[in-house]
Protein backbone atom coordinates (compact mmCIF):
# COMPACT_ATOMS: atom_id res chain seq x y z
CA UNK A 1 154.53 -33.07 35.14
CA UNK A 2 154.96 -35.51 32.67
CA UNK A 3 155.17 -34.03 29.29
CA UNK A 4 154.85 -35.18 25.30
CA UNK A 5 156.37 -33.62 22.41
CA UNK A 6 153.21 -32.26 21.41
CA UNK A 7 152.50 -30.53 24.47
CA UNK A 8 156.20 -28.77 24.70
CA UNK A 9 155.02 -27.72 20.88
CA UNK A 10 151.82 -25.63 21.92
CA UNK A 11 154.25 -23.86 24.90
CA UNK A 12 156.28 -22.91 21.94
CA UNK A 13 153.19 -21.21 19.80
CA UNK A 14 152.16 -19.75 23.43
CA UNK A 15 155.35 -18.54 23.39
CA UNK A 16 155.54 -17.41 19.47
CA UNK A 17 152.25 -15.38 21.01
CA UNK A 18 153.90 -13.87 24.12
CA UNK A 19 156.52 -12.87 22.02
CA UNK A 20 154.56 -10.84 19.20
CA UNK A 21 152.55 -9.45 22.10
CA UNK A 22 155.58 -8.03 24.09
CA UNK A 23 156.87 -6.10 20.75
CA UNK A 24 153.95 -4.25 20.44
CA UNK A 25 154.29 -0.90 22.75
CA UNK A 26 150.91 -1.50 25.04
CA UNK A 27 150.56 -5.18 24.85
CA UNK A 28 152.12 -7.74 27.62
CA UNK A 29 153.46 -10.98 27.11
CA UNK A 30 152.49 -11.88 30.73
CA UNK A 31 148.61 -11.08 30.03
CA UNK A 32 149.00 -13.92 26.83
CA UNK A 33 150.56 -16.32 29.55
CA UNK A 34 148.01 -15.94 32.04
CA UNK A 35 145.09 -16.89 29.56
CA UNK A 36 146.98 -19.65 28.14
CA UNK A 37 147.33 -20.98 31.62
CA UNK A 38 151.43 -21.09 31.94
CA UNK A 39 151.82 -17.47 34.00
CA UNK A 40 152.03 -19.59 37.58
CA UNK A 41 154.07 -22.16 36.02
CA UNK A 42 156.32 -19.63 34.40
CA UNK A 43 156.45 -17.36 37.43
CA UNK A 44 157.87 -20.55 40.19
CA UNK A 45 160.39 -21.98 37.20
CA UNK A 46 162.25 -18.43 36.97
CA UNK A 47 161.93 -18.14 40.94
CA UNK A 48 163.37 -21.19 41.52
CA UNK A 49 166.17 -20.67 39.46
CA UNK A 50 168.99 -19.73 42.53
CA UNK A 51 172.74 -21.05 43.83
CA UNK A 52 170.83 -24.28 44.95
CA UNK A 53 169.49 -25.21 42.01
CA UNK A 54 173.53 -24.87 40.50
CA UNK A 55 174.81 -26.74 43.15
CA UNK A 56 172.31 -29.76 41.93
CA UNK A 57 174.20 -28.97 38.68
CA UNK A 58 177.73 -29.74 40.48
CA UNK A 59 176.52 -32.64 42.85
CA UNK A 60 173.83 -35.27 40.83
CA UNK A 61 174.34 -33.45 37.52
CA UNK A 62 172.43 -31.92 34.60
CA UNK A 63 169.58 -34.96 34.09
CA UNK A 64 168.39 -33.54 37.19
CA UNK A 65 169.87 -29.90 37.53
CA UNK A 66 167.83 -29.92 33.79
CA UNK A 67 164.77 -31.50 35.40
CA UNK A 68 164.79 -29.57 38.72
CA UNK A 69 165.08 -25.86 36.66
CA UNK A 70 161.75 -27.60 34.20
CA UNK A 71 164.20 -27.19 31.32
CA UNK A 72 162.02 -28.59 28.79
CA UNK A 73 159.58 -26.15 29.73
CA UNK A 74 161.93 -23.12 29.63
CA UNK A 75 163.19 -24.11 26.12
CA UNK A 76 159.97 -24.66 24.27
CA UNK A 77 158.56 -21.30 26.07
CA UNK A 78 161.93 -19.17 25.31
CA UNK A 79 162.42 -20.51 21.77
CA UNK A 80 158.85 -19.02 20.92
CA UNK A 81 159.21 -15.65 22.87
CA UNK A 82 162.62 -15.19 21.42
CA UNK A 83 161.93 -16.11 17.60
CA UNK A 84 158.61 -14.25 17.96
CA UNK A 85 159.93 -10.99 19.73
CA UNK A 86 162.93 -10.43 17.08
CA UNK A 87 160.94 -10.98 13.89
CA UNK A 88 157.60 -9.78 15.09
CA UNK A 89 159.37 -6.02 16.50
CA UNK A 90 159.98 -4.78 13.15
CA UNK A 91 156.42 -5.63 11.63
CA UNK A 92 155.03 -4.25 14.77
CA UNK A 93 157.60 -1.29 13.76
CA UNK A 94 155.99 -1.07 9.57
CA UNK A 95 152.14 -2.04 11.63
CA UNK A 96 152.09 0.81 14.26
CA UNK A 97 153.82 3.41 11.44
CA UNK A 98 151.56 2.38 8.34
CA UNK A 99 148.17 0.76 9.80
CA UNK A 100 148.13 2.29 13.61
CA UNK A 101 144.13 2.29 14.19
CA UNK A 102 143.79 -1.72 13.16
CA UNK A 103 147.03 -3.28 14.54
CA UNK A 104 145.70 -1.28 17.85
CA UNK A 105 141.84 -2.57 17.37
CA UNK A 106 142.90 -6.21 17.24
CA UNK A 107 145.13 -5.50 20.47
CA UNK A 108 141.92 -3.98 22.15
CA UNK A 109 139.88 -6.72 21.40
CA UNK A 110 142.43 -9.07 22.94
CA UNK A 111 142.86 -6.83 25.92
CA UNK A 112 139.01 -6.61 26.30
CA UNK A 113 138.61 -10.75 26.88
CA UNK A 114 141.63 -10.92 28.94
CA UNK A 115 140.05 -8.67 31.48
CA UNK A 116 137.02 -11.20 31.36
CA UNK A 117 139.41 -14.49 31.72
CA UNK A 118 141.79 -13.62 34.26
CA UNK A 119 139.02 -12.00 36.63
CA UNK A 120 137.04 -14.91 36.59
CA UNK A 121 139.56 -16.62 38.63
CA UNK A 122 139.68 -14.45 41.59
CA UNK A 123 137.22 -17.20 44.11
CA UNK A 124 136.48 -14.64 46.43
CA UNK A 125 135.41 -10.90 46.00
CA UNK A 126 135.85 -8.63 49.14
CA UNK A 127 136.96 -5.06 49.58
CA UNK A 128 140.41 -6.18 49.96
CA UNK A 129 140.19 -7.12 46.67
CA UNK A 130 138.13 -4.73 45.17
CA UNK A 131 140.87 -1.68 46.43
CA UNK A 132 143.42 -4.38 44.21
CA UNK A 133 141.41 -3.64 41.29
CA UNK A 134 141.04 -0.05 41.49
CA UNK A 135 145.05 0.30 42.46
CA UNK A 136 145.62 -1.68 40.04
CA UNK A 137 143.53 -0.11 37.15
CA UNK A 138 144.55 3.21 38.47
CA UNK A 139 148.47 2.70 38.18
CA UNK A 140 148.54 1.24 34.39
CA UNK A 141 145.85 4.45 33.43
CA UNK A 142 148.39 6.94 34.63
CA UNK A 143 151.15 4.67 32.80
CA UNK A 144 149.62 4.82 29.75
CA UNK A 145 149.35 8.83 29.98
CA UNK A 146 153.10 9.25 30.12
CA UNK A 147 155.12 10.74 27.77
CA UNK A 148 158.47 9.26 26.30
CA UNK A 149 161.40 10.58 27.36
CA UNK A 150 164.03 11.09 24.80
CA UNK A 151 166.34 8.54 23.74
CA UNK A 152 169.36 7.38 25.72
CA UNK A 153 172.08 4.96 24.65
CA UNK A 154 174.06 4.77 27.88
CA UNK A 155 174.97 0.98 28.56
CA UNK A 156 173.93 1.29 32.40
CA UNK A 157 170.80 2.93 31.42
CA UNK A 158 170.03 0.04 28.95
CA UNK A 159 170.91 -2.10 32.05
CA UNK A 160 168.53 -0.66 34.30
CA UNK A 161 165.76 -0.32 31.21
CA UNK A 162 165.95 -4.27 30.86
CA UNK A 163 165.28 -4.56 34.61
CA UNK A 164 162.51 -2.19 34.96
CA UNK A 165 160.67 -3.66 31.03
CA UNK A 166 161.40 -7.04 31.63
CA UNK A 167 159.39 -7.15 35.08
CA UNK A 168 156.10 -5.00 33.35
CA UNK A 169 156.44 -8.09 30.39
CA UNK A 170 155.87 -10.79 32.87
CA UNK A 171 153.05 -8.51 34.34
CA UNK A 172 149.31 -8.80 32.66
CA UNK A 173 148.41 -5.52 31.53
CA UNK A 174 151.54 -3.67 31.61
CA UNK A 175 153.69 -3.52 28.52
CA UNK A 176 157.48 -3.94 28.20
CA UNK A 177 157.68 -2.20 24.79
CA UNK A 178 155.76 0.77 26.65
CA UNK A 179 158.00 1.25 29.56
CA UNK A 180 160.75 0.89 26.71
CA UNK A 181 159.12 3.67 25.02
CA UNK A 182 158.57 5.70 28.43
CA UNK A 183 162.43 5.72 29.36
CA UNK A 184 163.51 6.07 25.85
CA UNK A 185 165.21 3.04 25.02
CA UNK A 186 162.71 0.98 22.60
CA UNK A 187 164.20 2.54 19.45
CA UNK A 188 167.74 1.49 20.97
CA UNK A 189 167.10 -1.64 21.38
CA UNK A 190 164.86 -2.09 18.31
CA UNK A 191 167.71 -0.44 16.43
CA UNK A 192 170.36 -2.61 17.84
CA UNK A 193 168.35 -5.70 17.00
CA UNK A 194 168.28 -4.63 13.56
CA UNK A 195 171.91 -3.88 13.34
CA UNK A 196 172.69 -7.10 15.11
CA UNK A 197 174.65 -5.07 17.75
CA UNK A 198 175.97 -7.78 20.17
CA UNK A 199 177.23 -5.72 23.00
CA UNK A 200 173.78 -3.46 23.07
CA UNK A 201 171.50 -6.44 23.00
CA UNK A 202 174.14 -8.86 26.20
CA UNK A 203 173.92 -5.31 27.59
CA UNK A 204 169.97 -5.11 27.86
CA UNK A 205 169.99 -8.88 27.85
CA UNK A 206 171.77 -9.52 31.33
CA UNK A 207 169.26 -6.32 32.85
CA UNK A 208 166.43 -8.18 31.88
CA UNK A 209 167.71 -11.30 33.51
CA UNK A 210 169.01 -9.71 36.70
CA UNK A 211 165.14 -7.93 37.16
CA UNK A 212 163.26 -10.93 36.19
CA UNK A 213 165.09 -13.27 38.68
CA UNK A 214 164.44 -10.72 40.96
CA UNK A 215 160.97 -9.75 40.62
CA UNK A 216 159.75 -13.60 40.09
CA UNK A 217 160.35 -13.83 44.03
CA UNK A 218 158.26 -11.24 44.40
CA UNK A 219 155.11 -12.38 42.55
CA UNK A 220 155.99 -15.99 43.69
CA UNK A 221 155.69 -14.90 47.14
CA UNK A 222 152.24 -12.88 46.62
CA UNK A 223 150.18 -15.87 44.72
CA UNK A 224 151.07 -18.04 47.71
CA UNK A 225 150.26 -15.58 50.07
CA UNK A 226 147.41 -13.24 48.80
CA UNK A 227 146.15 -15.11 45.40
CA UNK A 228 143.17 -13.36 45.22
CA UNK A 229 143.99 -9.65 45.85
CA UNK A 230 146.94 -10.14 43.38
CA UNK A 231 144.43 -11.82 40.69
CA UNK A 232 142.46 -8.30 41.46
CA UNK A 233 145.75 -6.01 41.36
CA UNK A 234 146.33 -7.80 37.85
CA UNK A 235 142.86 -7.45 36.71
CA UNK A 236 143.29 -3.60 36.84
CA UNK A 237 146.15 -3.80 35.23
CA UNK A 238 144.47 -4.81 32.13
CA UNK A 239 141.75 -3.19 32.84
CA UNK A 240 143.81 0.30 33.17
CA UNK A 241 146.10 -0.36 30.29
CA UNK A 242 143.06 -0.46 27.53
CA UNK A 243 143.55 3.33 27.08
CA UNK A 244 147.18 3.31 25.90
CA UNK A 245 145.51 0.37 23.01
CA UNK A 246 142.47 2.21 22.23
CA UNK A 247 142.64 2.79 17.99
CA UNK A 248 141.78 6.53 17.85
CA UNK A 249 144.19 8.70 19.03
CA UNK A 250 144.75 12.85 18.82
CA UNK A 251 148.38 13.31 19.10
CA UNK A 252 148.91 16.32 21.06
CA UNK A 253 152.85 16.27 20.87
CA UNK A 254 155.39 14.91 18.64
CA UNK A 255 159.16 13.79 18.53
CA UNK A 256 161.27 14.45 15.56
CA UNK A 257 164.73 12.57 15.53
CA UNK A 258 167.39 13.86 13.54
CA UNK A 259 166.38 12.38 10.24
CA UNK A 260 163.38 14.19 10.46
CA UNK A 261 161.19 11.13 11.16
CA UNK A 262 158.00 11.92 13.70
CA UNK A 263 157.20 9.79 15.90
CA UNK A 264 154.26 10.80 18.48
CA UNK A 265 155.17 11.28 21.71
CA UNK A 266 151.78 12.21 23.44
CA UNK A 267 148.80 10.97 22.66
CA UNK A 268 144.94 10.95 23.98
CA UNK A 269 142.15 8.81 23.21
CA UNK A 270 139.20 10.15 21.02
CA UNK A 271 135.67 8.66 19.18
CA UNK A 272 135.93 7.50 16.17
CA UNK A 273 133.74 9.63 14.90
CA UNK A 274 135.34 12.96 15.99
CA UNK A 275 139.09 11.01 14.44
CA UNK A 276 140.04 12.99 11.68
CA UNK A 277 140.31 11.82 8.05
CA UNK A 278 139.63 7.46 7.70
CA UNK A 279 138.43 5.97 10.99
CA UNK A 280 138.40 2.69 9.19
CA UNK A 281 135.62 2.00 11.74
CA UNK A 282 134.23 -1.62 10.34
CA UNK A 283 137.78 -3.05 9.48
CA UNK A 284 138.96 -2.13 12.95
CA UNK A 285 135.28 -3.51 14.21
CA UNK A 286 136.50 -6.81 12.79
CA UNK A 287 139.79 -6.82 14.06
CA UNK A 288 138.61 -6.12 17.60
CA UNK A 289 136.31 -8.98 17.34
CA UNK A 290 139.17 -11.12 16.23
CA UNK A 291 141.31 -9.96 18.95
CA UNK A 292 138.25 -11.39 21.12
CA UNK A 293 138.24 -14.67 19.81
CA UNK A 294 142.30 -15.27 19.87
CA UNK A 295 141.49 -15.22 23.52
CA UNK A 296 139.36 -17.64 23.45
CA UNK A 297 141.48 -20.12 21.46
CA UNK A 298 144.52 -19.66 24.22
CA UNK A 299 142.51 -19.70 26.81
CA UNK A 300 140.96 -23.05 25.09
CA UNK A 301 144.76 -24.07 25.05
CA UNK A 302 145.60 -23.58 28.54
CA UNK A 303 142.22 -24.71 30.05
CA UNK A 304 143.33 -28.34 28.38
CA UNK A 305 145.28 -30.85 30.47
């Protein structure tokens, strides 16, 4: 696919958007590149990335090792996530401490017109796919019901935390931050990040490569072979996740580290009219309405050749 330099630049702000969306706990990167039309592209360049394409590395060199692996496409796309992800996890941090109910309406809003954009896709209903939808829904509503587990700074558990995140942030609907938060390691990794602590981030780093090389096979293997009951399976999980980013929330539990900072641990969704103390009903009306129409402008992105 032949490529200018102004196409590689809106991957990058697709990107810039995955990114801010996978540091939010509840929010998927994956769901961002699926509206903005780059998920199937994304999902065959990590697959085919294997000890054949390194050999074309060794034998007619990198022009074409570069060109096989769609380089220019991994770049752009990485560059965004990356620089987005870093900078955007600690105003997400100040966001979901200071102004939870509006950072969480814009998010619903989003979530809401995703569930619209990627279902319209699926060409053929049947029951087959139906059941997909309901699994799928299912599964992410009983995710986002789980409570965090305390935190855990073993390096082979922030191994196997990459692995399991990094495959939920490639999947629309379920969030990477939120399985971080599940298994205890999102403050560990959002701490080390701050700290610039090398060996904590390579550690997490090198889990999240060895599960998303792994699980891109998977998927790879189910658009070719059942497109539409995967679509359906994805559908719910969007569809299923919009609890965990509904505003109001009555904390029923909390977690208090050792500097005496709380930090809910489990929460359930409530009207805004029974929330106690400001709803901030019409600013979070807004932002939810906003959330809609970012949609809109991706998916107005991706839909253009």
């Amino acid at each position: 696919m032949q490529r200018r330099l102004k196409d590689y630049l809106v991957i990058s702000f697709k990107g810039l958007a995955m990114g801010a969306a996978d540091a939010v706990p509840g929010v998927s990167g994956g769901t961002i590149a699926f509206i903005s039309g780059i998920y199937e592209e994304l999902i065959n360049t990590i697959s085919n990335v294997n000890a054949s394409l390194f050999k074309t590395l060794f034998s007619k060199g990198l022009n074409t090792f570069w060109k096989q692996a769609n380089g220019n496409f991994l770049l752009a796309l990485l560059s965004g996530i990356i620089i987005s992800f870093v900078s955007f996890m600690k105003l997400a941090k100040y966001l979901l401490e200071h102004h939870p109910i509006l950072i969480w309406a814009f998010f619903f809003g989003l979530i809401v017109a995703s569930i619209y954009f990627v279902g319209k896709q699926i060409t053929k209903w049947n029951l087959a796919s139906i059941i997909a939808l309901i699994v799928g829904a299912g599964i992410a509503f009983y995710i986002s019901q789980l409570a965090a587990l305390g935190t855990n700074e073993n390096p082979w558990f922030l191994f196997f935390a990459g692995a399991i995140a990094i495959c939920a942030m490639i999947l629309p609907g379920i969030s990477g931050s939120f399985i971080l938060i599940i298994l205890g390691a999102y403050k560990t990794l959002s701490d080390a990040i701050h700290d610039i602590d090398i060996k904590k981030i390579i550690i997490f780093g090198t889990g999240a490569l060895v599960g998303l090389l792994s699980f891109s096979h998977v998927l790879k293997w189910l658009f070719k072979n059942y497109h539409n009951i995967t679509l359906a399976l994805l559908t719910g999980f969007i569809f299923g996740s919009l609890n965990k980013v509904w505003p109001w929330k009555n904390t029923l539990t909390w977690h208090t580290n050792s500097k005496g900072i709380k930090t809910p641990l489990l929460q359930e969704s409530m009207s805004p009219f029974s929330f106690e103390g400001n709803n901030q009903f019409m600013f979070a009306l807004i932002l939810m309405i906003l959330g809609f129409l970012t949609i809109f402008i991706l998916e107005r992105l991706g839909s253009k050749k």
